[in-house]
Protein backbone atom coordinates (compact mmCIF):
# COMPACT_ATOMS: atom_id res chain seq x y z
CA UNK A 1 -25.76 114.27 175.33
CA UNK A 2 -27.59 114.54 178.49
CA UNK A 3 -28.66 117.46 180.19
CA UNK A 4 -27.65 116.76 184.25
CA UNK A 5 -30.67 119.23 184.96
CA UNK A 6 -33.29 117.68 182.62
CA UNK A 7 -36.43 118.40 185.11
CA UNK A 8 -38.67 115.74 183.69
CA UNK A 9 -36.64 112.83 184.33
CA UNK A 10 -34.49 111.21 187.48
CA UNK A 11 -31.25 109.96 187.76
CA UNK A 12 -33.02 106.62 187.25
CA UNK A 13 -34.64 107.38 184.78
CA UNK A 14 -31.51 108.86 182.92
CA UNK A 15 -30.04 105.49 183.28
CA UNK A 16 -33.43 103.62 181.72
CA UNK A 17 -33.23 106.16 178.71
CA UNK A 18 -29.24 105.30 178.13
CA UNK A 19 -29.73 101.58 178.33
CA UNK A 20 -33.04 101.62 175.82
CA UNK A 21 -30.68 103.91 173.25
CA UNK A 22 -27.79 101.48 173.93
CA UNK A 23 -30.27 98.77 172.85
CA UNK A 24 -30.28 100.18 169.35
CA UNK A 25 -27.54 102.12 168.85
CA UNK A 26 -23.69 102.16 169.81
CA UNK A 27 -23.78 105.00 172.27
CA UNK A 28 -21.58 107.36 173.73
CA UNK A 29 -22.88 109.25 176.87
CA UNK A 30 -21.43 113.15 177.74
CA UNK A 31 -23.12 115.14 180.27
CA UNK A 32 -22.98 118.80 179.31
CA UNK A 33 -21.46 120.87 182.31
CA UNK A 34 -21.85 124.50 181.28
CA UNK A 35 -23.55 127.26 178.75
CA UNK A 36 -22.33 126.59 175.55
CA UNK A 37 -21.37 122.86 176.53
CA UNK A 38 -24.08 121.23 174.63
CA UNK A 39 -22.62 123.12 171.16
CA UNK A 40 -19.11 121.95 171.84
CA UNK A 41 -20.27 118.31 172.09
CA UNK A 42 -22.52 118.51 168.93
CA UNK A 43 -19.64 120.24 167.21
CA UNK A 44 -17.26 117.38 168.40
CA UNK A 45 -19.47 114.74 167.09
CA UNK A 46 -20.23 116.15 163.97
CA UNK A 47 -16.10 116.15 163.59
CA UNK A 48 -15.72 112.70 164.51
CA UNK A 49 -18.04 111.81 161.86
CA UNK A 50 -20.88 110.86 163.54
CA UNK A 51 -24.48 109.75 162.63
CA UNK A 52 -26.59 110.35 165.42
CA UNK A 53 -26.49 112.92 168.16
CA UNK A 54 -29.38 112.82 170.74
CA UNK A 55 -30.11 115.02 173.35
CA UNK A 56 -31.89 114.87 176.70
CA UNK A 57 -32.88 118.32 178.08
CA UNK A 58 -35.09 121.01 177.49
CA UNK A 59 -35.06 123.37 174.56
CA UNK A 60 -32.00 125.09 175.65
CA UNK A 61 -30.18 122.16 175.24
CA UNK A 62 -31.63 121.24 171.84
CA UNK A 63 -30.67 125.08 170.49
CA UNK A 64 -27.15 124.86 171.66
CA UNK A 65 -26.81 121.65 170.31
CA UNK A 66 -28.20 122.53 166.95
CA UNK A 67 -25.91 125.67 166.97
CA UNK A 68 -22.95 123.20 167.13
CA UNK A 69 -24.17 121.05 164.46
CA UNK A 70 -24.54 123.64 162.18
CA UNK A 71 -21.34 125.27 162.87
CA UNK A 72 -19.16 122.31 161.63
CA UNK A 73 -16.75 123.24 159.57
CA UNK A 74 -15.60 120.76 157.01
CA UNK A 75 -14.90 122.27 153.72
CA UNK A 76 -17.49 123.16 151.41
CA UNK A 77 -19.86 120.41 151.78
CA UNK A 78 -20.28 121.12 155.15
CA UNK A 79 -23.63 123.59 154.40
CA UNK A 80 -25.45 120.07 152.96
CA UNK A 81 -27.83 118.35 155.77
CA UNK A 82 -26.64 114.94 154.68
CA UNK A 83 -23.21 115.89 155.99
CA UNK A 84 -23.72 116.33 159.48
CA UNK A 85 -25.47 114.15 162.13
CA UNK A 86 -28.67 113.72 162.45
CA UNK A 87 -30.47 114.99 165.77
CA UNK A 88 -33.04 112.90 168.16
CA UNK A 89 -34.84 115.55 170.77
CA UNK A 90 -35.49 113.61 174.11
CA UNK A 91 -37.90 115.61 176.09
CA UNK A 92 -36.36 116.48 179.30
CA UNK A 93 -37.68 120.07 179.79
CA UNK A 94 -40.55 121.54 181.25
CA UNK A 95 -41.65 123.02 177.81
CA UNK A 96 -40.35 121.01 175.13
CA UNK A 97 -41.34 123.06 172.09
CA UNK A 98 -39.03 122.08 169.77
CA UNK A 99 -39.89 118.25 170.42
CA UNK A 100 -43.79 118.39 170.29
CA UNK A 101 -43.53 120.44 167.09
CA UNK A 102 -41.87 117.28 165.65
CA UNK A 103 -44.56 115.28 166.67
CA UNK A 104 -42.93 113.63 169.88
CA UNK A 105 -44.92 112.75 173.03
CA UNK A 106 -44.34 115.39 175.64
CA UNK A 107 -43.23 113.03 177.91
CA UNK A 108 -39.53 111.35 178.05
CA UNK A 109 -40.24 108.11 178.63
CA UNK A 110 -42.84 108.07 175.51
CA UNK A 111 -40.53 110.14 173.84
CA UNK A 112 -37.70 107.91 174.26
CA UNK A 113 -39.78 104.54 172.66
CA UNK A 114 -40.82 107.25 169.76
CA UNK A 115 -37.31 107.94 168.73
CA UNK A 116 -36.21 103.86 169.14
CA UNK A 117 -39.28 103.12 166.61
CA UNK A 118 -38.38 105.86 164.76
CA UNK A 119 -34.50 104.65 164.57
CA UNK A 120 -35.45 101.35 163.60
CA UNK A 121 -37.62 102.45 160.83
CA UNK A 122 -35.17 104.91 159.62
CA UNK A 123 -37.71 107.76 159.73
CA UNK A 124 -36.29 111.36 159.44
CA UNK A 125 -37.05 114.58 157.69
CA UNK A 126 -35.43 117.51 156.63
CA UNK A 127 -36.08 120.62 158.26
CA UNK A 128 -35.56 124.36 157.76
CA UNK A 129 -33.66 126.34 160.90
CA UNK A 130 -34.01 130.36 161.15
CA UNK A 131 -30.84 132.39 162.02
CA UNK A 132 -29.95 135.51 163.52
CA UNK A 133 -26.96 136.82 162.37
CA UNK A 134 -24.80 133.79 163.19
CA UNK A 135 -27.52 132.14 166.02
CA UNK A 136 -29.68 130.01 164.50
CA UNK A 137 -32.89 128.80 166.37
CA UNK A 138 -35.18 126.03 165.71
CA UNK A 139 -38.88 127.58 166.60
CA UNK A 140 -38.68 131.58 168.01
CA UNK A 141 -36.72 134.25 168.60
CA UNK A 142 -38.12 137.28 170.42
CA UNK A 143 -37.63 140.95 170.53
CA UNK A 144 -38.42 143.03 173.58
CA UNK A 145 -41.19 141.77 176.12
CA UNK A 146 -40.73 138.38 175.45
CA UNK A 147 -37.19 138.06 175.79
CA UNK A 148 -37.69 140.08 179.16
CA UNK A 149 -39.85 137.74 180.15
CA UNK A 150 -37.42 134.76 179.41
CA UNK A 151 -34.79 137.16 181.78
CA UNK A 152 -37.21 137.43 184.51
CA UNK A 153 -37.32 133.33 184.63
CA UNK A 154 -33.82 132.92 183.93
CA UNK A 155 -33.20 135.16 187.35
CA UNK A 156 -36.20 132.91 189.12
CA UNK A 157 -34.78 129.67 188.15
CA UNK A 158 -31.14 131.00 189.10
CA UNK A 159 -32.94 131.61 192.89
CA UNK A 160 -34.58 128.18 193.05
CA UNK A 161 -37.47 128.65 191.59
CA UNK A 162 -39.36 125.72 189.28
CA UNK A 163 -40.11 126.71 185.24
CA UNK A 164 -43.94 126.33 185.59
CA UNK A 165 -46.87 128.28 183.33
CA UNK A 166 -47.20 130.29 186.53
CA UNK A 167 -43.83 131.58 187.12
CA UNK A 168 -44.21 132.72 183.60
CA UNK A 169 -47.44 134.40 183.88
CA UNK A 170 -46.08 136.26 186.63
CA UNK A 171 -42.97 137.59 184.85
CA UNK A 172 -45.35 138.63 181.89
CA UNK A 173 -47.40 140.69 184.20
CA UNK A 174 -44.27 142.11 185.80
CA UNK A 175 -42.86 142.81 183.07
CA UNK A 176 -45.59 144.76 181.35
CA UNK A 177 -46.00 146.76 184.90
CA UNK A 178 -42.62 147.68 184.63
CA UNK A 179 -42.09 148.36 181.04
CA UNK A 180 -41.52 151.87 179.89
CA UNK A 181 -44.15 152.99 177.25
CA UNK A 182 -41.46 154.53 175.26
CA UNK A 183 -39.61 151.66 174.30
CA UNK A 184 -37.29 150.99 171.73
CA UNK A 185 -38.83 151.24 168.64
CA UNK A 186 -38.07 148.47 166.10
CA UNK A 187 -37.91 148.64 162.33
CA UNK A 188 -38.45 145.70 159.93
CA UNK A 189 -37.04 145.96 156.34
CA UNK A 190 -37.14 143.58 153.49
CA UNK A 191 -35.55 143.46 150.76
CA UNK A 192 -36.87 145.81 147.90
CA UNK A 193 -39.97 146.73 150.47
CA UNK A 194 -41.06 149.27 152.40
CA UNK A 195 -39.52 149.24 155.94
CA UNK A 196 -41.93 148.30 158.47
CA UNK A 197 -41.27 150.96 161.49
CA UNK A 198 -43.14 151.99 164.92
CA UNK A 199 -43.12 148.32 166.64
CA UNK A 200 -42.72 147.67 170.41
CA UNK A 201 -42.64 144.35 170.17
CA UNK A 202 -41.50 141.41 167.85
CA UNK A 203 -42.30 137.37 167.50
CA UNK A 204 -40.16 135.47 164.77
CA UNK A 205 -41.49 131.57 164.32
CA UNK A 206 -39.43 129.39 162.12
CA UNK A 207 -42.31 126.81 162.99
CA UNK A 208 -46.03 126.60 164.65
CA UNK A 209 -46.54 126.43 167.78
CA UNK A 210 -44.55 129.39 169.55
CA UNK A 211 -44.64 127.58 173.01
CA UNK A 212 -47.23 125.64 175.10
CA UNK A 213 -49.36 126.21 178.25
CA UNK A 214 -49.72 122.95 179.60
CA UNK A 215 -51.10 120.78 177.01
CA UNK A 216 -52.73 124.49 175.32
CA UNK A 217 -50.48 125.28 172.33
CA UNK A 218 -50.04 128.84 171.81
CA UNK A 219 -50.51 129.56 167.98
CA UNK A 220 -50.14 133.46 167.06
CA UNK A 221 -48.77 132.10 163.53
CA UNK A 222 -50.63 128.72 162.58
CA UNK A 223 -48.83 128.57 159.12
CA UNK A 224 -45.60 128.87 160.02
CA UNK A 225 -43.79 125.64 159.65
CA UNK A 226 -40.24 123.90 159.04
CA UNK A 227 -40.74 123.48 155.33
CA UNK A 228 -41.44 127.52 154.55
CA UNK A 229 -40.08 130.62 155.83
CA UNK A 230 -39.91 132.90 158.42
CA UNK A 231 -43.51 134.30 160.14
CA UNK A 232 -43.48 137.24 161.36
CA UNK A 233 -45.69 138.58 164.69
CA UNK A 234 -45.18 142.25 165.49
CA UNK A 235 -46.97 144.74 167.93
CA UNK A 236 -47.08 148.42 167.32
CA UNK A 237 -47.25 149.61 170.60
CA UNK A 238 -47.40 148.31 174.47
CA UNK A 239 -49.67 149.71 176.34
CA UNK A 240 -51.27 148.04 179.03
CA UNK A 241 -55.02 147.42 177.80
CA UNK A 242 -53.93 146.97 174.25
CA UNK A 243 -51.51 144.31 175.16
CA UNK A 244 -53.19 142.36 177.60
CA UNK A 245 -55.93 142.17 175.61
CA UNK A 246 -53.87 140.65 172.78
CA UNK A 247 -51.94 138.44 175.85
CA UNK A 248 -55.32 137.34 176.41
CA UNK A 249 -56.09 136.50 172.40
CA UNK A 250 -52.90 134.38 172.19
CA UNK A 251 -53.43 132.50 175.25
CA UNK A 252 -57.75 131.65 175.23
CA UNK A 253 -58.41 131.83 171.10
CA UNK A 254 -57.13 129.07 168.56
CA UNK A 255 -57.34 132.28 166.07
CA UNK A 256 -54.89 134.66 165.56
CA UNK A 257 -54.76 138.26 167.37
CA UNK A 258 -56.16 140.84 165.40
CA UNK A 259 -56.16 144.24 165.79
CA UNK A 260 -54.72 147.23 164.70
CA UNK A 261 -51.37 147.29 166.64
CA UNK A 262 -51.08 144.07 165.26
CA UNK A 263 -48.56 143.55 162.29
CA UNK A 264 -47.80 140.03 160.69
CA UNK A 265 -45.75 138.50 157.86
CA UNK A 266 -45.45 135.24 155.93
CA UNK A 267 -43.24 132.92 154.69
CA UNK A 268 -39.91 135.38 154.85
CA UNK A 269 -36.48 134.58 153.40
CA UNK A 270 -35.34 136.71 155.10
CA UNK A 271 -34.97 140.73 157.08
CA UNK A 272 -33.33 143.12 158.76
CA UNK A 273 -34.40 143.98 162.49
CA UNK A 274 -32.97 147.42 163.94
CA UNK A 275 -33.64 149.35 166.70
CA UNK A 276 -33.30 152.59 168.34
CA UNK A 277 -31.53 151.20 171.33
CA UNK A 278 -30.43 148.34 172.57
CA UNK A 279 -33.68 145.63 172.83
CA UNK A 280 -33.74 142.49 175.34
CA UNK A 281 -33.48 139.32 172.78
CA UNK A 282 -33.83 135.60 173.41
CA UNK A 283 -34.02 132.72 171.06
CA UNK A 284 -35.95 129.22 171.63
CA UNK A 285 -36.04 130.45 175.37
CA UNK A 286 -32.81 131.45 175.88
CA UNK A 287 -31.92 134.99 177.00
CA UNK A 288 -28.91 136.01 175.28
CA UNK A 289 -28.42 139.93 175.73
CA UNK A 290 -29.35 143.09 173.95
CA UNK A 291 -28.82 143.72 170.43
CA UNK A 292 -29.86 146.83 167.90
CA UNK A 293 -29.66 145.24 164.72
CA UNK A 294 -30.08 141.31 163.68
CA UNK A 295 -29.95 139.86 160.32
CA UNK A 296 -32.79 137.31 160.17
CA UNK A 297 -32.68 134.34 157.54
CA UNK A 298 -34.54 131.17 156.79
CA UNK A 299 -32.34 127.94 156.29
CA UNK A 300 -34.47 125.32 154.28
CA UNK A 301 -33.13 122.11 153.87
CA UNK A 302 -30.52 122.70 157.26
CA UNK A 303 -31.07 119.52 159.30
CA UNK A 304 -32.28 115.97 159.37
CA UNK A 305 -34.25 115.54 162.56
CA UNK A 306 -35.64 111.85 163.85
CA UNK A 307 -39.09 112.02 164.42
């Protein structure tokens, strides 16, 4: 499936991609057309029995199309990887997290001869998801600034603007200048634990890294991976100095942030997230509304991935 707004590639080079799959594989091409439309053509493949489904597009489009992969419904054998298609990740965004976490050359055209090696060597792996109540995501979800962030772009883009580190860095800083020191506060309990309570902010990573700047990954939980559970970044508090400071950590240091507002887990099966009101909330990148509770789970085993 092909995303018509892929930034990284032309029209051209859509039609180079198609023709070096077609090489290898019997292909059908569907361009997605809306929100959601990505998950309705995964979820239509996977019906039709299907081995392959490969995307072109950014990380959006990978989430969506994992979402309708994983929501196939065929009886009870439909929760086993080996019963759904596996999934190819074309980079076609300006990001491409998901992608370069598999290994995959940032670029599409590299990315493309990857996945045809990769095809005709039969290389895949198996690779845990995370889920939000029934969302699941393949690298992040975010909790408060973050997903504010991710609205501030999503309103830029809508307005013409071009997904580049800068637009982001410029929504981060407007969004802390405009966020109210009394936020929500969020509360993180595990089972037969403690609650954790008091946080402003919070960063779930199903796998290392959490995004890219440029070439720079961005690494605020290095052991978090596919083949373990959920990680865990958390900040107690958002003010200014504090936070920047931290900003500044995640951005400029290979290491971790440190600090005392600074709370962090490993390896989780899973929690549950609730807040005192309503908290922006976005997963791989994608804004998707406010929420006051989530129930967060790691999926081993979910999906075979080429790479």
């Amino acid at each position: 499936m092909v995303n018509p707004n892929a930034t990284t590639t032309t029209e051209r080079g859509r039609d180079i991609l198609v023709r070096a799959l077609r090489s290898q594989v019997d292909l059908d091409v569907a361009y997605t057309q809306r929100r959601g439309h990505a998950a309705d053509l995964a979820r239509d493949a996977a019906r039709e029995g299907l081995d392959l489904v490969v995307t072109l597009g950014g990380d959006g489009t990978v989430n969506e199309a994992v979402n309708g992969l994983m929501t196939f419904d065929a009886g009870p054998a439909a929760d086993r990887a080996e019963q759904r298609p596996a999934l190819a990740v074309v980079p076609g965004g300006s990001t491409n997290v998901f992608a370069r976490a598999l290994g995959l050359p940032s670029d599409w055209a590299e990315g493309t001869g990857a996945i045809l090696e990769a095809l005709r060597d039969r290389r895949e792996r198996l690779i845990g998801l995370g889920r939000a109540d029934d969302r699941y995501f393949t690298f992040c979800a975010g909790l408060g600034l973050d997903a504010e962030v991710v609205r501030r772009v999503d309103q830029a883009r809508h307005k013409g603007s071009t997904s580049t580190p800068l637009l982001y860095f410029r929504a981060t800083m407007a969004q802390l200048a405009a966020t109210d020191r009394r936020v929500p506060l969020l509360t993180v309990k595990l089972p037969g634990e403690t609650a954790q309570t008091g946080l402003a902010w919070m960063l779930v990573q199903n796998t290392a890294p959490w995004t890219y700047i440029g070439e720079r990954p961005v690494d605020p939980n290095p052991r978090a991976s596919f083949d373990t559970g959920l990680d865990v970044l958390g900040l107690r508090e958002l003010q200014v100095g504090g936070t920047a400071r931290t900003m500044v950590q995640l951005v400029t240091s290979r290491r971790s942030p440190k600090g005392k507002q600074v709370v962090r887990m490993h390896d989780l099966p899973g929690f549950t997230l609730t807040a005192a009101k309503p908290i922006a909330f976005q997963v791989d990148g994608e804004y998707l509304g406010e929420v006051d509770k989530l129930d967060f789970a790691s999926v081993p085993g979910a999906l075979r991935v080429v790479c």
